[in-house]
C-alpha atoms as a PDB file:
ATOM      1  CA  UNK A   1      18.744 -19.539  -5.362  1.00  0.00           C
ATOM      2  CA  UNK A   2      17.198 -15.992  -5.203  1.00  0.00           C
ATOM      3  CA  UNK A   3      13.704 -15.084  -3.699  1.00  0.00           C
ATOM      4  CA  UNK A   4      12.624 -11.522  -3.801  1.00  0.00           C
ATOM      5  CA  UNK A   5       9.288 -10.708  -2.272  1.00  0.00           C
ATOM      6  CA  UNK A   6       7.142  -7.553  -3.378  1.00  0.00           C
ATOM      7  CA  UNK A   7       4.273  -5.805  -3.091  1.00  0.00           C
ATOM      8  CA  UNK A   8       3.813  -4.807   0.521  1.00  0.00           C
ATOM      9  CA  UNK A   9       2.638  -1.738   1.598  1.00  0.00           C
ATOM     10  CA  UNK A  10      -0.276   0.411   3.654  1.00  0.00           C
ATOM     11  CA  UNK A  11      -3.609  -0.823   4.052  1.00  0.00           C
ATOM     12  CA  UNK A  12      -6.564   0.220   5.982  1.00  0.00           C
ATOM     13  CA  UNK A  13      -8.353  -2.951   7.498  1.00  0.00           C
ATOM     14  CA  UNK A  14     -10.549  -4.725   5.231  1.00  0.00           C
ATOM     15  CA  UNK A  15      -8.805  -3.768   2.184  1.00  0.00           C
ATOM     16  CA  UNK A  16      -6.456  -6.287  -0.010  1.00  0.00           C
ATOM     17  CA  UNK A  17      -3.093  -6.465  -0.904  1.00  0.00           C
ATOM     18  CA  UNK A  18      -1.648  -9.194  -3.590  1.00  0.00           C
ATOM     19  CA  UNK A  19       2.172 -10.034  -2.450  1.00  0.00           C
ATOM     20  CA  UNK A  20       4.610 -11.661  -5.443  1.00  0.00           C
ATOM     21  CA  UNK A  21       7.627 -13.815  -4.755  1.00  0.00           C
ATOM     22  CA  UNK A  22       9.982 -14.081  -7.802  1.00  0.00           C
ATOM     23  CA  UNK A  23      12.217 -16.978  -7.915  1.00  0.00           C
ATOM     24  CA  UNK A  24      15.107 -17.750  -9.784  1.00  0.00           C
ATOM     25  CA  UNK A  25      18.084 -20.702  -9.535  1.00  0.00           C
ATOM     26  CA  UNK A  26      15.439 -23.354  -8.979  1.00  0.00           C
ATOM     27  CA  UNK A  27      13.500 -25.570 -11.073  1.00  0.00           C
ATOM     28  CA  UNK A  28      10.993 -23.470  -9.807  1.00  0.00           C
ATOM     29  CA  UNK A  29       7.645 -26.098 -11.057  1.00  0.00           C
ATOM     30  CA  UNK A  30       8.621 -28.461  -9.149  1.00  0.00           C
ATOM     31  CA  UNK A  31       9.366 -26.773  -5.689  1.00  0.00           C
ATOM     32  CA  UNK A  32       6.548 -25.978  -2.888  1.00  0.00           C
ATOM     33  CA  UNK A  33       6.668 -22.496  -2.475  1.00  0.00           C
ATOM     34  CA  UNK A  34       5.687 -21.262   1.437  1.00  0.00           C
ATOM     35  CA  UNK A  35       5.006 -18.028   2.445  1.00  0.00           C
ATOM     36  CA  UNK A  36       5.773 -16.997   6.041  1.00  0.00           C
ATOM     37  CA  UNK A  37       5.556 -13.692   8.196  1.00  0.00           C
ATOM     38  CA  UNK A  38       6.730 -12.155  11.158  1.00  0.00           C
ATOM     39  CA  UNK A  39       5.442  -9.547  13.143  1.00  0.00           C
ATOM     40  CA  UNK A  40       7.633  -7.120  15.434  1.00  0.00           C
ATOM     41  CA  UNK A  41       8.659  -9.471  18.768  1.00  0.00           C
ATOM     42  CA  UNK A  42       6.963 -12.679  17.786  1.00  0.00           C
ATOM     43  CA  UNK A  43       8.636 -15.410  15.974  1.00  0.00           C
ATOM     44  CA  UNK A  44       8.021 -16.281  12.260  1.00  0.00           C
ATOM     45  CA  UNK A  45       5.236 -18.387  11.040  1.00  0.00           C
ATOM     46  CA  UNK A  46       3.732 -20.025   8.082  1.00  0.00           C
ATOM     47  CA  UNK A  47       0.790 -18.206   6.371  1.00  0.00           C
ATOM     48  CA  UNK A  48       0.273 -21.243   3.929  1.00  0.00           C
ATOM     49  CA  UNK A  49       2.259 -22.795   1.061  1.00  0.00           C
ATOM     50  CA  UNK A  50       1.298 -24.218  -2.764  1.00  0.00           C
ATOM     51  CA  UNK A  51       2.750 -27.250  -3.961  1.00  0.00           C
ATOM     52  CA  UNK A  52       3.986 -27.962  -7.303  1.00  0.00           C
ATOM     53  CA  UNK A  53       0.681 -29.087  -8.653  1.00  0.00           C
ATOM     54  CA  UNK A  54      -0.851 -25.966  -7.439  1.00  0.00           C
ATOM     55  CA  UNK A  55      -2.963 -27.323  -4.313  1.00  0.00           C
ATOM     56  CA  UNK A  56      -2.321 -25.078  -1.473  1.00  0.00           C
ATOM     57  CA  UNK A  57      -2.841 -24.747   2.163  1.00  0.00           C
ATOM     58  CA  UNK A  58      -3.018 -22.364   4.781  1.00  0.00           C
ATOM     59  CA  UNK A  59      -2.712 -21.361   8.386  1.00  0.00           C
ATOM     60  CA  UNK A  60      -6.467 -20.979  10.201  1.00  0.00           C
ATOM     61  CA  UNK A  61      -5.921 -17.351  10.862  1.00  0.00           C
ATOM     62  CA  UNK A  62      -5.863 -16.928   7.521  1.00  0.00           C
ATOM     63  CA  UNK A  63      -8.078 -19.397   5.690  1.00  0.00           C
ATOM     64  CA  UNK A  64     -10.937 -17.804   3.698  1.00  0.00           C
ATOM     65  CA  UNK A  65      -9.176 -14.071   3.469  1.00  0.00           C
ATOM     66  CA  UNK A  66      -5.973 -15.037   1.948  1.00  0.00           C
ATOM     67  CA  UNK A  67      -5.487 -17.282  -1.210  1.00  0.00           C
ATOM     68  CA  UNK A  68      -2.095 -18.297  -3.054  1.00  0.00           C
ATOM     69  CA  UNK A  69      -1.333 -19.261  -6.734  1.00  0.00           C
ATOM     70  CA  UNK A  70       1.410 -19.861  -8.608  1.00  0.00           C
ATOM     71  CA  UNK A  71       2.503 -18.676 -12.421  1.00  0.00           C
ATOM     72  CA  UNK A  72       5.054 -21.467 -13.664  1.00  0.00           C
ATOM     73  CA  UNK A  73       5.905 -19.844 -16.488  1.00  0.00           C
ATOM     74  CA  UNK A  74       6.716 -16.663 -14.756  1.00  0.00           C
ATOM     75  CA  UNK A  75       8.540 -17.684 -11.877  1.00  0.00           C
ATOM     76  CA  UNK A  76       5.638 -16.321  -9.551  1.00  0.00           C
ATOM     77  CA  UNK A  77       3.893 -17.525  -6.544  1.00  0.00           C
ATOM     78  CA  UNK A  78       1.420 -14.707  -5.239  1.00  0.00           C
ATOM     79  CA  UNK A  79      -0.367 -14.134  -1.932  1.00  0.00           C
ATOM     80  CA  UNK A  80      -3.990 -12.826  -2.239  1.00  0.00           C
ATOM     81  CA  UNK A  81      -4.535 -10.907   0.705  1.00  0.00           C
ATOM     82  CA  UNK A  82      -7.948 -10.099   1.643  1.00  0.00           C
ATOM     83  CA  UNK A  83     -10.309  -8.649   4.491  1.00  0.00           C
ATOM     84  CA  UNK A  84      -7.101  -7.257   6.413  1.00  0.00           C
ATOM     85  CA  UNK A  85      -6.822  -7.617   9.782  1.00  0.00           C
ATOM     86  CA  UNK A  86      -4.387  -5.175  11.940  1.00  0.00           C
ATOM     87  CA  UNK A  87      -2.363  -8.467  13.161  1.00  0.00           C
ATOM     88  CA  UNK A  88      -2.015  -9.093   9.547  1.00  0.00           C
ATOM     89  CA  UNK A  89       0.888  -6.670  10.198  1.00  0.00           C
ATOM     90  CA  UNK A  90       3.739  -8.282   9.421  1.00  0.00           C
ATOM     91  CA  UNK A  91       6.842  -8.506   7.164  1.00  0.00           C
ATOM     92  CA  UNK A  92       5.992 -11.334   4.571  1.00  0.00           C
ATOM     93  CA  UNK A  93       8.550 -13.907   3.291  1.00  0.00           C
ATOM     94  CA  UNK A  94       8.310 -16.257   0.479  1.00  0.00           C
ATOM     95  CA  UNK A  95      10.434 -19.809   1.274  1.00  0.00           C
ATOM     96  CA  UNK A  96      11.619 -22.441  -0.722  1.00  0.00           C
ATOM     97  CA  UNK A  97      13.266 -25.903   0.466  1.00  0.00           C
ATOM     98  CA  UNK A  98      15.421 -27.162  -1.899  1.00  0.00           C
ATOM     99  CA  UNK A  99      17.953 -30.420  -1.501  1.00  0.00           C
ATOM    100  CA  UNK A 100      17.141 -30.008   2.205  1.00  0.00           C
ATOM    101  CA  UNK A 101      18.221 -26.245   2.371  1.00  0.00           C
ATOM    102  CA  UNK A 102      16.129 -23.114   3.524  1.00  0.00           C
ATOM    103  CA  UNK A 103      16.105 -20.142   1.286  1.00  0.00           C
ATOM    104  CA  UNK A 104      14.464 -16.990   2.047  1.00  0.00           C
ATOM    105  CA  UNK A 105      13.419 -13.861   0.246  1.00  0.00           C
ATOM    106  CA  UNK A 106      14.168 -10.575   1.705  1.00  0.00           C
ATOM    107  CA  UNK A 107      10.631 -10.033   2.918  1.00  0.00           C
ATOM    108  CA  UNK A 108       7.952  -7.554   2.048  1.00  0.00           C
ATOM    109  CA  UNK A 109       6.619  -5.298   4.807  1.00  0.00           C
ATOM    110  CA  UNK A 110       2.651  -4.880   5.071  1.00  0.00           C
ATOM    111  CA  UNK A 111       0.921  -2.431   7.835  1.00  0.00           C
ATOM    112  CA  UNK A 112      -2.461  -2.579   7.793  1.00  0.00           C
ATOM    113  CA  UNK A 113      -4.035   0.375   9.839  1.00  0.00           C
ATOM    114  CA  UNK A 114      -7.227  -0.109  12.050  1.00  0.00           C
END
């Protein structure tokens, strides 16, 4: 299983990013798909997750700015990122749970500057 986040990057506050996790080694439409960050010196946590029928949830920090989606036939889940916040600052993770196993993506780094 192989999960490569992308699309961090530099952002002034109030702008948008859109993050991509590729998967591959997975029946990917039928896995939930979470995304996760962690900022420098705190411990990860769940920004929100999309289920394979496409309903998806998210933390309260972020509900109403950020929305996720998923592209079956691409292999793709994507993070909408909107109305940045500086404690959006984070390196972002996509996660995927699969026969009771953890797999991560290398992360994605996004700053957002006040």
């Amino acid at each position: 299983v192989q999960l490569q986040a992308s699309g961090g990057g530099l952002v002034q506050a109030g702008g948008s990013l859109r993050l991509s996790c590729a998967a591959s080694g997975i029946n990917f439409s039928i896995h939930t798909i979470g995304w996760y960050r962690q900022a420098p010196g705190m411990q990860r946590e769940l920004v929100g997750s999309i289920s394979s029928g496409g309903s998806a949830n998210y933390a309260d920090s972020v509900l109403g700015r950020f929305s996720i989606s998923r592209d079956n036939i691409r292999r793709r889940v994507y993070l909408q990122m909107n109305s940045l916040k500086p404690e959006d600052s984070a390196v972002y993770y996509c996660n995927v749970v699969r026969q009771g196993r953890e797999f991560w993506g290398q992360g994605t780094l996004v700053t957002v500057s006040s």
